[in-house]
C-alpha atoms as a PDB file:
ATOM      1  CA  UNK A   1      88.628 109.059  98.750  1.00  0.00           C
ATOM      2  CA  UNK A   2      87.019 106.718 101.452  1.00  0.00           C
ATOM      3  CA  UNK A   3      88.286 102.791 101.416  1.00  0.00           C
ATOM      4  CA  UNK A   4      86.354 100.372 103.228  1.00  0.00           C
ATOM      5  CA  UNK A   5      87.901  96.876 103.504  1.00  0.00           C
ATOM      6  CA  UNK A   6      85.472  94.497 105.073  1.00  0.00           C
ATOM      7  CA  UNK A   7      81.756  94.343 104.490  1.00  0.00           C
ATOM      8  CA  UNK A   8      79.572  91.821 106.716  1.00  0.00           C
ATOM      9  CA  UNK A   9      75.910  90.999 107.097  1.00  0.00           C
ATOM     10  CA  UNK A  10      75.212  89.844 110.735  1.00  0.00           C
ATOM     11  CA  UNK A  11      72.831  87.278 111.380  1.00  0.00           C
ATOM     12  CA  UNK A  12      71.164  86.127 114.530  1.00  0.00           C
ATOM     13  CA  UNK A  13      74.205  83.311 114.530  1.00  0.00           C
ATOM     14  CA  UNK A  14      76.800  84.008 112.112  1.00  0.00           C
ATOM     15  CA  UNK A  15      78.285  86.477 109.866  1.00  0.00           C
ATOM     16  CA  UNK A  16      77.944  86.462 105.718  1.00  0.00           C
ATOM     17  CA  UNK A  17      80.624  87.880 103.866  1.00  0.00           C
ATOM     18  CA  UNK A  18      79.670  90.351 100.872  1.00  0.00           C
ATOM     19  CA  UNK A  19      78.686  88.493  97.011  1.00  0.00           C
ATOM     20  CA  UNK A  20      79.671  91.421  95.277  1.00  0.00           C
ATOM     21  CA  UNK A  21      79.303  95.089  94.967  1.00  0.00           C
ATOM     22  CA  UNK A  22      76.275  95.532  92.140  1.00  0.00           C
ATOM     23  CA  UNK A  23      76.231  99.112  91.473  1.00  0.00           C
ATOM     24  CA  UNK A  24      78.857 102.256  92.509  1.00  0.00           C
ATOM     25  CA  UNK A  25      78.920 105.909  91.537  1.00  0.00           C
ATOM     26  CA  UNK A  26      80.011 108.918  92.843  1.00  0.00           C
ATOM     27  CA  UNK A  27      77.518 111.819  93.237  1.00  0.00           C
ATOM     28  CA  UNK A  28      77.727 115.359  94.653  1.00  0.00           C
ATOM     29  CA  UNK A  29      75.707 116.934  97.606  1.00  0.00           C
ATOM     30  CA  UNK A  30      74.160 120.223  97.656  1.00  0.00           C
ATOM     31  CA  UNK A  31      77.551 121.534  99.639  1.00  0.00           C
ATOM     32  CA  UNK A  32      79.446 120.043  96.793  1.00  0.00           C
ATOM     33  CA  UNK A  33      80.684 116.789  98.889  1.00  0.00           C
ATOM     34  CA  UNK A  34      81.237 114.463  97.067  1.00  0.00           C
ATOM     35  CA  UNK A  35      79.267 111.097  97.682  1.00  0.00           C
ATOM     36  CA  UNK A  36      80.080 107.364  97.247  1.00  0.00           C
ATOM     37  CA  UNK A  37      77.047 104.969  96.626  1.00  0.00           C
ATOM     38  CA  UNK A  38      77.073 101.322  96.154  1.00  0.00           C
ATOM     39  CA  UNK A  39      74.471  98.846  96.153  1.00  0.00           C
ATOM     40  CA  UNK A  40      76.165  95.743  98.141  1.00  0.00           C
ATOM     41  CA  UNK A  41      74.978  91.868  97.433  1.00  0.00           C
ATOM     42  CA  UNK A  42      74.601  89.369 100.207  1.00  0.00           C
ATOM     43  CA  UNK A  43      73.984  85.908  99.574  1.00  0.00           C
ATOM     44  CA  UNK A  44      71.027  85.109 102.481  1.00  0.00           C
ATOM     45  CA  UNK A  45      67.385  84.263 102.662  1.00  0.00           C
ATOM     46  CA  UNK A  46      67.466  85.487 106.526  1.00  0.00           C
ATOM     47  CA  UNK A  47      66.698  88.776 107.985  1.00  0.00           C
ATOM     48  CA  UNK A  48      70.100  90.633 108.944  1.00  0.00           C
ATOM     49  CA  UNK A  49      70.399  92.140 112.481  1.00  0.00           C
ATOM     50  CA  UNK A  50      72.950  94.672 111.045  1.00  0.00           C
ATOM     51  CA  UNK A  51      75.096  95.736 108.218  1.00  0.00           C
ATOM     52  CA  UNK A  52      78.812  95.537 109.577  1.00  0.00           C
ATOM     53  CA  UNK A  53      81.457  97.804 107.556  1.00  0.00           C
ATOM     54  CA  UNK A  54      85.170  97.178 109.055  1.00  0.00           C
ATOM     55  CA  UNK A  55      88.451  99.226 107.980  1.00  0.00           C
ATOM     56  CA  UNK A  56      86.882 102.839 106.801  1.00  0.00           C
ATOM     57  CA  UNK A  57      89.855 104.910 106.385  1.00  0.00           C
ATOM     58  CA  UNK A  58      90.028 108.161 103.873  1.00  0.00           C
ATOM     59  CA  UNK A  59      92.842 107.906 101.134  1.00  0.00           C
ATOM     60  CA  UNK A  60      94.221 110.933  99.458  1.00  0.00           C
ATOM     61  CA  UNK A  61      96.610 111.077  96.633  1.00  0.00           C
ATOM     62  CA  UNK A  62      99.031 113.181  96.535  1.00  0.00           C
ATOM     63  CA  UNK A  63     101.133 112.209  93.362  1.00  0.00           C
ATOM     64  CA  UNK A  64     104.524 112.920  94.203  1.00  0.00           C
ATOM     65  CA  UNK A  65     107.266 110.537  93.962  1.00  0.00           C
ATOM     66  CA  UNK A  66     110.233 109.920  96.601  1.00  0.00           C
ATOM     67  CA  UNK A  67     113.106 107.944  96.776  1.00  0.00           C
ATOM     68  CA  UNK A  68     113.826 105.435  99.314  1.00  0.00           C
ATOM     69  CA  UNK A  69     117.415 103.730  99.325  1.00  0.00           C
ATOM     70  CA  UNK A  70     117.852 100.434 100.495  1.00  0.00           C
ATOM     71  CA  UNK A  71     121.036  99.032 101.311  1.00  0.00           C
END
């Protein structure tokens, strides 16, 4: 599964944080990888420069459970 922590909207002079994340579903390709879309929300009336996405990182679970002593 992919994770992405920080979405930004770059203006000519600042940055906008993301409003919210509107739609999100999962789709396959035609090699059968699988796809995340989401339709992102940004609070701004001017045209952005570029769509900045910080922290991608792919997360896989594995389900097992280990045990971790602390003293």
């Amino acid at each position: 599964m992919w994770c992405w922590k920080v979405y930004q909207l770059k203006l000519k002079k600042r940055k906008i944080p993301l409003n919210t994340i509107v739609i999100q579903f999962e789709t396959e390709a035609d090699d059968r990888t699988l796809l995340k879309e989401r339709t992102l929300q940004f609070e701004s009336d001017e045209k952005p420069e570029k769509l900045i996405v910080d922290g991608v990182h792919y997360w896989k679970d594995y389900h097992l459970k280990i045990q971790i002593f602390i003293d």
